[in-house]
Protein backbone atom coordinates (compact mmCIF):
# COMPACT_ATOMS: atom_id res chain seq x y z
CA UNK A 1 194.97 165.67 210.91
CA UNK A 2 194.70 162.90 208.65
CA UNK A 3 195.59 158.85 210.31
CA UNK A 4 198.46 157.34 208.97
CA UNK A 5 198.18 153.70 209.10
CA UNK A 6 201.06 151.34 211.65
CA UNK A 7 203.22 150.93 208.72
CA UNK A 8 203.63 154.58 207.27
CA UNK A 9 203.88 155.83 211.15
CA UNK A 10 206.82 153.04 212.09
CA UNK A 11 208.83 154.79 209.56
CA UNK A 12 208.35 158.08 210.56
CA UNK A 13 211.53 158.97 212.86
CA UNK A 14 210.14 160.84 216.13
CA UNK A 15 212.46 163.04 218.34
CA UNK A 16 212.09 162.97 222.14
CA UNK A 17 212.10 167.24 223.19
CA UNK A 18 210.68 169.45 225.75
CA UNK A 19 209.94 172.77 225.17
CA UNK A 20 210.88 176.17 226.84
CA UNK A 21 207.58 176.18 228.88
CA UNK A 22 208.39 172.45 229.96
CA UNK A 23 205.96 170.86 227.26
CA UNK A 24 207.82 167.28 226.54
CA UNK A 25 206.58 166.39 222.86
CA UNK A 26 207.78 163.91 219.99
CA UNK A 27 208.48 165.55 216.81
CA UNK A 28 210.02 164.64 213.40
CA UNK A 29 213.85 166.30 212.51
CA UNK A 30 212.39 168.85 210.34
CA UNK A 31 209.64 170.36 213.46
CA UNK A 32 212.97 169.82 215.88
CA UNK A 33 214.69 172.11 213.26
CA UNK A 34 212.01 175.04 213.40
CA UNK A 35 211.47 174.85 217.11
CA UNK A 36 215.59 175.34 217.50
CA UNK A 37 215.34 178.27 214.77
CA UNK A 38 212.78 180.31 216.65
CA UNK A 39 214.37 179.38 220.61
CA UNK A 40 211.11 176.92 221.57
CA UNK A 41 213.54 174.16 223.00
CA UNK A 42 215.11 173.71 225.79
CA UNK A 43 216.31 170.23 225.75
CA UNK A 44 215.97 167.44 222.64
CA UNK A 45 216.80 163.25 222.97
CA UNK A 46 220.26 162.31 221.16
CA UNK A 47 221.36 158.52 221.22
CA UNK A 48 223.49 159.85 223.31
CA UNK A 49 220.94 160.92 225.70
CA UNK A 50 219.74 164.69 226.13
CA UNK A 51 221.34 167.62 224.70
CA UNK A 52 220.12 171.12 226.23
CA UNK A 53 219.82 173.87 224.12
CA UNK A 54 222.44 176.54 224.83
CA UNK A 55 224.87 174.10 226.65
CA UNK A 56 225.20 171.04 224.17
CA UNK A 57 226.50 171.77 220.70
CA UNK A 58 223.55 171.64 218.46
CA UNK A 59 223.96 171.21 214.80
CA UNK A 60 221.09 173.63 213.11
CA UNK A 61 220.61 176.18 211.04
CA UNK A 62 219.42 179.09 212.74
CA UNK A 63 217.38 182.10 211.04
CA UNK A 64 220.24 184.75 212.14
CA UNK A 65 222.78 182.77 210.47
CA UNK A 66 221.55 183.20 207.14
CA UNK A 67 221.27 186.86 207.62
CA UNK A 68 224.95 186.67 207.77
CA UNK A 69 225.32 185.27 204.42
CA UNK A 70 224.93 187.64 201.96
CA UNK A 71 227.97 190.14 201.64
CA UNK A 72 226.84 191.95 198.69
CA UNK A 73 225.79 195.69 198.20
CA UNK A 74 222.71 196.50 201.20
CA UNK A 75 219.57 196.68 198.57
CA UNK A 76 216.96 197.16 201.11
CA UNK A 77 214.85 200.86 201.49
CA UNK A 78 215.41 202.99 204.33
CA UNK A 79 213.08 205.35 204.80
């Protein structure tokens, strides 16, 4: 992975979480984002202090939500 140098990584905003397995790891909003889409959180660091996954409200965009969208004619093949 390529070094960033102490001024591009200061701006970088890093998000306190541990993971399902109990892995605690910094990551930037859009990694947080992912891991909430595909279930790999269990608990992420608010200002607010921690929010667990499942309990807290958590404002993301998960993958079955946009399945949800589309209320047009089904297009897909069934075989």
């Amino acid at each position: 992975m390529p070094q960033q140098s102490p001024q591009a990584s200061a701006t970088v905003h890093r998000i306190e979480l541990i993971m399902s397995d109990g892995t605690q790891i910094h990551v930037t909003p859009r990694v947080l984002e992912v891991l909430l889409d595909t279930n790999r959180v269990a608990k992420f660091k608010r200002s607010s202090g921690w929010a667990t996954v499942g309990h807290d409200p958590v404002r993301a965009k998960h993958i079955k939500d946009y399945c949800n969208l589309y209320n047009g004619p089904e297009r897909r093949i069934i075989y």
